[in-house]
N, C-alpha and C. Protein backbone atom coordinates (compact mmCIF):
# COMPACT_ATOMS: atom_id res chain seq x y z
N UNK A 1 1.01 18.44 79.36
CA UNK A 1 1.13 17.92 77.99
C UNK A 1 0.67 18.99 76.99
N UNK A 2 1.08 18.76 75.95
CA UNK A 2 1.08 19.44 74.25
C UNK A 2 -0.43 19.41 74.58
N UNK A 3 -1.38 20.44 74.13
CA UNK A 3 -3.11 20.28 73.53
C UNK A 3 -3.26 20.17 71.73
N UNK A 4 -2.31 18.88 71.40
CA UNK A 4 -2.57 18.62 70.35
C UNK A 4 -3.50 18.73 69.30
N UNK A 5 -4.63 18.10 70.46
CA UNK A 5 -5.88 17.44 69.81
C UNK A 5 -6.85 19.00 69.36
N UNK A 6 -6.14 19.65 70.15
CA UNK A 6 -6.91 21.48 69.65
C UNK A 6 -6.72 21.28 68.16
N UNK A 7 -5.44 20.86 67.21
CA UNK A 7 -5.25 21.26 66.13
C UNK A 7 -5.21 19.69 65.46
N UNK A 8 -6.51 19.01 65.08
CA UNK A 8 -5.83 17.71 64.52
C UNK A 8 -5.32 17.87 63.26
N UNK A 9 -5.79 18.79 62.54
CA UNK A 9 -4.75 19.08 61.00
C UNK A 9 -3.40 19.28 61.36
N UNK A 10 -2.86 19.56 62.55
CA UNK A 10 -1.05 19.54 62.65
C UNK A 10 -0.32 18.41 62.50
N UNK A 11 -0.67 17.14 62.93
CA UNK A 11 0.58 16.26 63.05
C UNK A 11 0.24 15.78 61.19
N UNK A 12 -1.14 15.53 60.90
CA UNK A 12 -1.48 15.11 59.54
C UNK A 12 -0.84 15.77 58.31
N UNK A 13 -1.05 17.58 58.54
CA UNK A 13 -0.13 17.65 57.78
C UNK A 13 1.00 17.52 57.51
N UNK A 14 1.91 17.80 58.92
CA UNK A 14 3.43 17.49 59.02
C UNK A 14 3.56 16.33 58.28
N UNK A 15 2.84 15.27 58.26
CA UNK A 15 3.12 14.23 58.24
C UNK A 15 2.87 14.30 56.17
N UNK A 16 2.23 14.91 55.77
CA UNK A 16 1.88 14.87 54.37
C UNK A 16 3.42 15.48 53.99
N UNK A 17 3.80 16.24 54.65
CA UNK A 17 5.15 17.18 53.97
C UNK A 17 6.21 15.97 54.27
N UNK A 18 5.89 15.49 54.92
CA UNK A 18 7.20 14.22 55.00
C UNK A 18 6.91 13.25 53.87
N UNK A 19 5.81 12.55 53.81
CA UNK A 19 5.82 12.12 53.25
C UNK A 19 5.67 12.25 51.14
N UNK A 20 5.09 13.85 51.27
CA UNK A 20 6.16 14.33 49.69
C UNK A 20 7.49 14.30 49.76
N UNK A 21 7.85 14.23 50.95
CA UNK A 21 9.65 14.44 50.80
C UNK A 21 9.97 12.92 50.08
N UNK A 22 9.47 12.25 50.91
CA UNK A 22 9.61 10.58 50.42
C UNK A 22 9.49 10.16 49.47
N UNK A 23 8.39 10.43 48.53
CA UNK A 23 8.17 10.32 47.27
C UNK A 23 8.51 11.09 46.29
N UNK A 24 9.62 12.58 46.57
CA UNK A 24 9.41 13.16 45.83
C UNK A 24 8.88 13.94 44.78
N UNK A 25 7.73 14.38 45.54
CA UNK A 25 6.99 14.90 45.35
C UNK A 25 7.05 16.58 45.66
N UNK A 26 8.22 17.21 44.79
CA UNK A 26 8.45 18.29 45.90
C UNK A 26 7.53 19.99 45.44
N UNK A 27 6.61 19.24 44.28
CA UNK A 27 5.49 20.47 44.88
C UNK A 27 4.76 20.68 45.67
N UNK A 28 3.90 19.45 45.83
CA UNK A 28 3.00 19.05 47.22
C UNK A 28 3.80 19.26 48.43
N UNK A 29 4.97 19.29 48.23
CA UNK A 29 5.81 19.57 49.53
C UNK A 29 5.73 21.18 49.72
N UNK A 30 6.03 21.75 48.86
CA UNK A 30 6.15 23.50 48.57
C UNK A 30 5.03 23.75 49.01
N UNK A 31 3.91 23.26 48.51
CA UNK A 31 2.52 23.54 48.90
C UNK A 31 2.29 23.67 50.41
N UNK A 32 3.27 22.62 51.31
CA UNK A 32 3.10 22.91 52.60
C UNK A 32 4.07 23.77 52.80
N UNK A 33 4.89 24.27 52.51
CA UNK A 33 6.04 25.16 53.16
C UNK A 33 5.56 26.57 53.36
N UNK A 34 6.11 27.08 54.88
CA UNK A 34 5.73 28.45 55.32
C UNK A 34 6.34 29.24 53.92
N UNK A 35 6.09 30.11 53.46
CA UNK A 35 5.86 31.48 52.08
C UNK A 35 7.62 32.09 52.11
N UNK A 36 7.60 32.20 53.55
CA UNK A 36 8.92 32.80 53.58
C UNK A 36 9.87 32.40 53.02
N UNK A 37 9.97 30.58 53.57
CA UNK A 37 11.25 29.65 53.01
C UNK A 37 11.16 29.51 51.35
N UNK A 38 10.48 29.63 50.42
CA UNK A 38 10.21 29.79 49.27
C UNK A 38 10.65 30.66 48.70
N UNK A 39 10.25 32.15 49.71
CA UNK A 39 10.65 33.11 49.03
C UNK A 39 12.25 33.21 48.80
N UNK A 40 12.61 33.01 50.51
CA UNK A 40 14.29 32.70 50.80
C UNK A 40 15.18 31.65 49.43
N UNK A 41 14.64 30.89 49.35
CA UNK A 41 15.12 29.68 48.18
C UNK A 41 15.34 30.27 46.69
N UNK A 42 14.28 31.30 46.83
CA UNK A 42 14.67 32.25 45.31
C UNK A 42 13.13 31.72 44.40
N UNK A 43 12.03 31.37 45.35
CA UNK A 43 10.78 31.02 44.37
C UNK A 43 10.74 29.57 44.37
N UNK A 44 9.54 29.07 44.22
CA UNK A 44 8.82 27.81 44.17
C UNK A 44 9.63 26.60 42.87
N UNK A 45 10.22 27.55 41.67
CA UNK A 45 10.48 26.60 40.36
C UNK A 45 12.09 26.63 41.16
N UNK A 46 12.93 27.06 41.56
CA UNK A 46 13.76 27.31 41.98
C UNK A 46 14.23 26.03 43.40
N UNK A 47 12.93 26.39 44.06
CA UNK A 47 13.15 25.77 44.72
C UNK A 47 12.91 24.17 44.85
N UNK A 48 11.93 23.33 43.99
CA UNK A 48 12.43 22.49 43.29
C UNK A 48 13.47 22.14 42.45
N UNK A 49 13.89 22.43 42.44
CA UNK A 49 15.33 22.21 41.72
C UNK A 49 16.25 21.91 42.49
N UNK A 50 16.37 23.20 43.38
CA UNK A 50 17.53 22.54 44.05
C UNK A 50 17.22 21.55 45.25
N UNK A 51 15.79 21.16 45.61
CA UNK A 51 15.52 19.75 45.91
C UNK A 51 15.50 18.47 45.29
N UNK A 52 15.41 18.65 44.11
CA UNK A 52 15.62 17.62 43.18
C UNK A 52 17.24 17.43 43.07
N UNK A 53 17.86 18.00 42.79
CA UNK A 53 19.12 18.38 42.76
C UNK A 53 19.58 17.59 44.02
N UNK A 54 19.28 18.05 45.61
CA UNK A 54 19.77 17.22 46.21
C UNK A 54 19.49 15.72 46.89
N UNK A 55 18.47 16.17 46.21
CA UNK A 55 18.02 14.66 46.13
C UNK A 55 19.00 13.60 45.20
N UNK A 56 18.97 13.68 43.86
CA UNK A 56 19.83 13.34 43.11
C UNK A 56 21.17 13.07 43.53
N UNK A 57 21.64 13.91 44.04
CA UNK A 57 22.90 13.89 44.49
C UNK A 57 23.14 12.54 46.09
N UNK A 58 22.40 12.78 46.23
CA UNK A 58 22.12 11.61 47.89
C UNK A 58 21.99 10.24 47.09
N UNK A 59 21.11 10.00 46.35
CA UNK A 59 20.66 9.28 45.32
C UNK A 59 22.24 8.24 44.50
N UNK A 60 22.94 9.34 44.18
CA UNK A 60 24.15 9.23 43.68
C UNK A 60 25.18 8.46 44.55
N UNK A 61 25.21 9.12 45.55
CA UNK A 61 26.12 8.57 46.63
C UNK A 61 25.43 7.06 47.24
N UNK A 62 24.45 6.93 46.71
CA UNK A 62 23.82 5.47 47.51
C UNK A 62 22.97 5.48 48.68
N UNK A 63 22.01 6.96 49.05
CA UNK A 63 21.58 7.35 50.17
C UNK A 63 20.20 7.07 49.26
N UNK A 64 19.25 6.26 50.08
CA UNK A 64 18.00 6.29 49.75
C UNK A 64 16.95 6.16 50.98
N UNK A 65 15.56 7.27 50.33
CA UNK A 65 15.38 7.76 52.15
C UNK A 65 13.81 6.48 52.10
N UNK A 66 14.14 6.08 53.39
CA UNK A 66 13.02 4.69 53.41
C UNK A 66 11.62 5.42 53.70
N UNK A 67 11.99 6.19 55.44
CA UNK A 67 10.54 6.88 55.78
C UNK A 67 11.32 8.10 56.06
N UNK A 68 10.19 8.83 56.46
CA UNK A 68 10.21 9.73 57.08
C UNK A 68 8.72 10.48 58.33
N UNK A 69 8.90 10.51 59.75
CA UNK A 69 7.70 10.66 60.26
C UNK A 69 8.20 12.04 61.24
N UNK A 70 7.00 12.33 61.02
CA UNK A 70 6.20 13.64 62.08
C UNK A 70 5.89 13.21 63.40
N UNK A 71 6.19 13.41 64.70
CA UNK A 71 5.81 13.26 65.77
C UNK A 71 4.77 13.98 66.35
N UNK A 72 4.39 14.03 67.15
CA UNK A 72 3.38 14.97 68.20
C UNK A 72 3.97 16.18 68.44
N UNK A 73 3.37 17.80 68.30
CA UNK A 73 4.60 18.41 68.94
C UNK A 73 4.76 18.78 70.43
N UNK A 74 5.79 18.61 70.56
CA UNK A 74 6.81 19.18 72.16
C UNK A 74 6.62 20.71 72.10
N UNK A 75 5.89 22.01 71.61
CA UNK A 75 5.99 23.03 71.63
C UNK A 75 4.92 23.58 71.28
N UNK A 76 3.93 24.54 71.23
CA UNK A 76 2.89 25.18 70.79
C UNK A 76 2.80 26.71 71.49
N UNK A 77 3.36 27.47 70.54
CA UNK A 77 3.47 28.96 71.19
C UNK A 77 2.81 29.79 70.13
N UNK A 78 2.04 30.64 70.64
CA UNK A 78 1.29 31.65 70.25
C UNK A 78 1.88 33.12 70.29
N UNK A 79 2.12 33.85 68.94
CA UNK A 79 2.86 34.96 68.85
C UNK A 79 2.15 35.55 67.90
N UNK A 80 2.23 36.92 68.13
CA UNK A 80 1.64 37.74 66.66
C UNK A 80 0.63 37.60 66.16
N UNK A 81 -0.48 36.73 66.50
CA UNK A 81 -1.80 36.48 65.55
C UNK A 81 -1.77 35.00 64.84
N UNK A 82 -0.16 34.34 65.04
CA UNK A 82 -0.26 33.19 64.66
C UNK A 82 0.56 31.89 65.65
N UNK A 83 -0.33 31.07 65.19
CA UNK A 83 0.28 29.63 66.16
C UNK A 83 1.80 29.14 65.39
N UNK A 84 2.37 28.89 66.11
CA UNK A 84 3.69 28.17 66.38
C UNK A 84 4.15 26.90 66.74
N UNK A 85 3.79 25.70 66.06
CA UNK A 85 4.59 24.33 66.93
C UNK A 85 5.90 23.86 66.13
N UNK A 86 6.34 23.23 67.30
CA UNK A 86 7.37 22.70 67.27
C UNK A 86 7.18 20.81 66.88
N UNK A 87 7.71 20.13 65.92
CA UNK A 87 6.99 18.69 65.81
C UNK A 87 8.48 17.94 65.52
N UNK A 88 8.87 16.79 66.47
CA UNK A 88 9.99 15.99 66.15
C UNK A 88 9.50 15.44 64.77
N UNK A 89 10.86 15.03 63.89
CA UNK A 89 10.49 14.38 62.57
C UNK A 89 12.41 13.11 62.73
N UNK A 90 11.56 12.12 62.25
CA UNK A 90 12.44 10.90 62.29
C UNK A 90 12.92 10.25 60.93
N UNK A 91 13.80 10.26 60.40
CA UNK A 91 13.92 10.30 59.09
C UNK A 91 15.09 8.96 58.51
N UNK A 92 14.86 7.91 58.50
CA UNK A 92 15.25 6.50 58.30
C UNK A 92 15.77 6.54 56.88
N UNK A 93 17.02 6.11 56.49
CA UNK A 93 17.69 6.62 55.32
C UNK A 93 18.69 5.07 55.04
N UNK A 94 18.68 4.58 54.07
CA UNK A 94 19.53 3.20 53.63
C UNK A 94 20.83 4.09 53.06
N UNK A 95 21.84 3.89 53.23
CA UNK A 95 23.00 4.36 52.59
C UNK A 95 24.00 2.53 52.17
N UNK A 96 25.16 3.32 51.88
CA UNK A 96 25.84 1.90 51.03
C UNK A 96 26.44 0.89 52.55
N UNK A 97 26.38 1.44 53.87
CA UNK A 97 27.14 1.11 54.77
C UNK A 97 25.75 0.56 56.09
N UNK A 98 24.63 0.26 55.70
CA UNK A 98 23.73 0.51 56.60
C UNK A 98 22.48 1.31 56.41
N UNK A 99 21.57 1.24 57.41
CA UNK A 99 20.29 1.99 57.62
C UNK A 99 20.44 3.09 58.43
N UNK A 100 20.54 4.15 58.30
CA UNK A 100 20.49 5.75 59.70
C UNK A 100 19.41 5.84 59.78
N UNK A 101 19.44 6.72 61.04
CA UNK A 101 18.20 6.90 61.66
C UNK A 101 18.61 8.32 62.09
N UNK A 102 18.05 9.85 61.51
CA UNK A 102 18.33 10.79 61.92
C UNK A 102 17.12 11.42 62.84
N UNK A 103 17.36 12.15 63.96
CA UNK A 103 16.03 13.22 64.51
C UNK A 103 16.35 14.23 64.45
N UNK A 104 15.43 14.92 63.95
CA UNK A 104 15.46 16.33 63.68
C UNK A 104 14.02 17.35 64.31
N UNK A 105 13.65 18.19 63.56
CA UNK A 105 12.89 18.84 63.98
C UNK A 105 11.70 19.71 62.60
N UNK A 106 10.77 19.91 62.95
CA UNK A 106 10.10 21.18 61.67
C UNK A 106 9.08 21.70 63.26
N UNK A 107 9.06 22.98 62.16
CA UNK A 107 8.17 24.27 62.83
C UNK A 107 7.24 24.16 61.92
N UNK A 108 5.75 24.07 62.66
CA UNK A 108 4.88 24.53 61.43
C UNK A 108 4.18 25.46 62.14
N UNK A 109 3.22 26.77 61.43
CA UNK A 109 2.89 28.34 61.34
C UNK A 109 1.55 27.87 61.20
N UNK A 110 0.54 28.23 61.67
CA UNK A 110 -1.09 28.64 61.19
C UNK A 110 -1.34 30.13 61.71
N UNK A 111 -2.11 30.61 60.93
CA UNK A 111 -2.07 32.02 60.77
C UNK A 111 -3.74 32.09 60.87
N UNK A 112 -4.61 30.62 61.04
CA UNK A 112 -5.64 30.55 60.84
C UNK A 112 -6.49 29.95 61.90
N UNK A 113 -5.56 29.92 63.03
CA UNK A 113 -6.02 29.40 64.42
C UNK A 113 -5.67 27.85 64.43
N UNK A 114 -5.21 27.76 63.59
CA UNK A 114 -4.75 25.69 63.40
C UNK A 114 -5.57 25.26 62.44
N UNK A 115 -6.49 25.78 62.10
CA UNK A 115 -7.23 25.25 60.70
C UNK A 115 -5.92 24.30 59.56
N UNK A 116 -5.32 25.32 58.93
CA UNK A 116 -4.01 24.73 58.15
C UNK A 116 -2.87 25.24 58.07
N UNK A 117 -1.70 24.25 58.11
CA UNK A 117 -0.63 24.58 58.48
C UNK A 117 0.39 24.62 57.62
N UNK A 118 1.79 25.92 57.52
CA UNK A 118 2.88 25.16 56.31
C UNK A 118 3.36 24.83 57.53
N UNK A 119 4.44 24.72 56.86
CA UNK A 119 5.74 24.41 57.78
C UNK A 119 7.73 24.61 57.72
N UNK A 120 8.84 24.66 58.19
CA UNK A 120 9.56 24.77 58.08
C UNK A 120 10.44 23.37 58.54
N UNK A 121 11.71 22.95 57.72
CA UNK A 121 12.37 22.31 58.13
C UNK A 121 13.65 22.73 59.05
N UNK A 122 13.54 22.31 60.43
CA UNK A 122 14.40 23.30 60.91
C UNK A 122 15.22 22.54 61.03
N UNK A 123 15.73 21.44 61.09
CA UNK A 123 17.11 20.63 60.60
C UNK A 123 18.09 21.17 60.00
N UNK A 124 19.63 21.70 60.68
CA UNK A 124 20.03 22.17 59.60
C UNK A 124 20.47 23.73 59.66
N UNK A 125 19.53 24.24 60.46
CA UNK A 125 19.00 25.86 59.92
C UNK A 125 19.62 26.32 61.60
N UNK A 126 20.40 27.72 61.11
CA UNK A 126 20.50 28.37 62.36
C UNK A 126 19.90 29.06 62.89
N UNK A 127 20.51 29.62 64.56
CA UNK A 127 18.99 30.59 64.96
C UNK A 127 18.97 31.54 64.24
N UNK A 128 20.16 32.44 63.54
CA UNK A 128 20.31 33.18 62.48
C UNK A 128 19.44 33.32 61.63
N UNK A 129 19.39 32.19 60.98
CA UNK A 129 18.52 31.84 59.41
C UNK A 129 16.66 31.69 60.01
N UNK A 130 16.76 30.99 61.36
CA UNK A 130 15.28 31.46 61.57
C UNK A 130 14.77 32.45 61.88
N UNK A 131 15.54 33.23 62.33
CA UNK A 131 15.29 34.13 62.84
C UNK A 131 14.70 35.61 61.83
N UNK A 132 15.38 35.24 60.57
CA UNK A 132 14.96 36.01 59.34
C UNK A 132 13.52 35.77 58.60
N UNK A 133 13.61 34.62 58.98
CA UNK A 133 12.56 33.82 58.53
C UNK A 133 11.25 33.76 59.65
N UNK A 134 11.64 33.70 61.00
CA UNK A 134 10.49 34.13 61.74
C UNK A 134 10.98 34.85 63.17
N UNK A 135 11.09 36.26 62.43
CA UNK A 135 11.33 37.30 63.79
C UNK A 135 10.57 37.12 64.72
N UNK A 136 9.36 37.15 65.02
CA UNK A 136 8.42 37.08 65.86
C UNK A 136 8.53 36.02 66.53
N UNK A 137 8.93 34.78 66.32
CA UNK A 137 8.92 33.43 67.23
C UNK A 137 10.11 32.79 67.53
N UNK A 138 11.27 33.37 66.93
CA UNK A 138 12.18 32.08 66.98
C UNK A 138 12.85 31.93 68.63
N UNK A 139 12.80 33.07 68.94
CA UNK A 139 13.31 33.42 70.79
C UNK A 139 12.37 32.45 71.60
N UNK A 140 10.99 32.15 71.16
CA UNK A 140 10.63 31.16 72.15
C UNK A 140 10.14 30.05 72.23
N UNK A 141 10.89 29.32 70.73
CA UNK A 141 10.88 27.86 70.43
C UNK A 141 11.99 27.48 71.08
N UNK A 142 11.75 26.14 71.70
CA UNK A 142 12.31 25.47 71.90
C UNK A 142 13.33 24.35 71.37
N UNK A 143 13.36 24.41 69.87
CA UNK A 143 14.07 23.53 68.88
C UNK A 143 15.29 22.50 69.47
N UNK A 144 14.89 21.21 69.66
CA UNK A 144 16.18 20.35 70.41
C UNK A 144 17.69 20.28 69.25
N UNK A 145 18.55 20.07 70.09
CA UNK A 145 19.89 20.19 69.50
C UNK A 145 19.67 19.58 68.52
N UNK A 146 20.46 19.83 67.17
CA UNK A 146 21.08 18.83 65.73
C UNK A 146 21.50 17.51 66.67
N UNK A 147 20.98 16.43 66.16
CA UNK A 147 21.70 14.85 66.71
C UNK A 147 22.24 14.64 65.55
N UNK A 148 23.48 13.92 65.07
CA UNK A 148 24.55 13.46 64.22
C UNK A 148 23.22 11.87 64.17
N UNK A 149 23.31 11.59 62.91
CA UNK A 149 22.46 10.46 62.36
C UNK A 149 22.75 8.60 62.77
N UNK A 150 22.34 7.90 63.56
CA UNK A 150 22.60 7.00 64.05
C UNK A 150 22.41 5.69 63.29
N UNK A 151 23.52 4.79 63.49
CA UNK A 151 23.11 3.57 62.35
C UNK A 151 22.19 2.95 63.28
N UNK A 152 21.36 2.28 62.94
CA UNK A 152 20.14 1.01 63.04
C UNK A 152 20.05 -0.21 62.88
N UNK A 153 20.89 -0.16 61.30
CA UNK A 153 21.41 -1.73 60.99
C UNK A 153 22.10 -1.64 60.10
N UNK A 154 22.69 -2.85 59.51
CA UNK A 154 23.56 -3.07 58.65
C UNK A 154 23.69 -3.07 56.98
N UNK A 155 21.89 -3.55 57.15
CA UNK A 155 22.24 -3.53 55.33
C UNK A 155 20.64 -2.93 55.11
């Protein structure tokens, strides 16, 4: 098994970045994000925006996100001077046709022995794009396949 309990600030924070996602809250969210993906996005004001933006746009179409949760992680690799996990994230979404239920994935980075963590949403993202983003680790995460988003219920 995972030695979770080495880092109890990991699943808590994961779980804080989900839950700014939820509320929209997307500085407190930035606040957790690994430096790189920020930088990649074109900067922090930037990169609110175009979270707000797609938010809005989901919003528009009738997509409204209920939860969103952090799991335990399935991965903990040590590279370079910094820790590496891997944490399932479950993300429950009302649209005009039903409730989805998507699984996905985030990477979160401590650079501080697990003290505190950002993190990355790797949903989405190729090995390409992580790989820019984290040369040093992406060869020996384990990241489970993209799953296509499953209905739950009806209304």
């Amino acid at each position: 098994t995972i030695q979770s309990e080495n880092y109890p600030t990991l699943v808590a924070q994961a779980q804080e970045v989900n839950d700014a996602f939820r509320r929209r809250d997307f500085a407190q969210m930035i606040d957790l994000t690994y430096p790189k993906v920020i930088e990649a996005a074109g900067g922090r004001d930037k990169m609110i925006e175009s979270l707000t933006k797609g938010m809005k746009e989901m919003e528009a179409e009738g997509v409204l996100v209920l939860s969103s949760t952090a799991g335990a992680p399935t991965q903990i690799v040590h590279a370079s001077g910094s820790i590496y996990a891997v944490l399932p994230t479950t993300l429950k979404a009302k649209a005009q046709d039903g409730v989805f239920q998507t699984e996905s994935s985030m990477i979160g980075i401590s650079s501080n022995g697990g003290a505190t963590w950002t993190f990355i949403d790797a949903g989405g993202k190729d090995q390409k794009e992580l790989r820019s983003i984290l040369p040093d680790a992406v060869d020996k995460l384990n990241l489970p396949p993209e799953k296509q988003p499953v209905k739950i219920s009806n209304n």
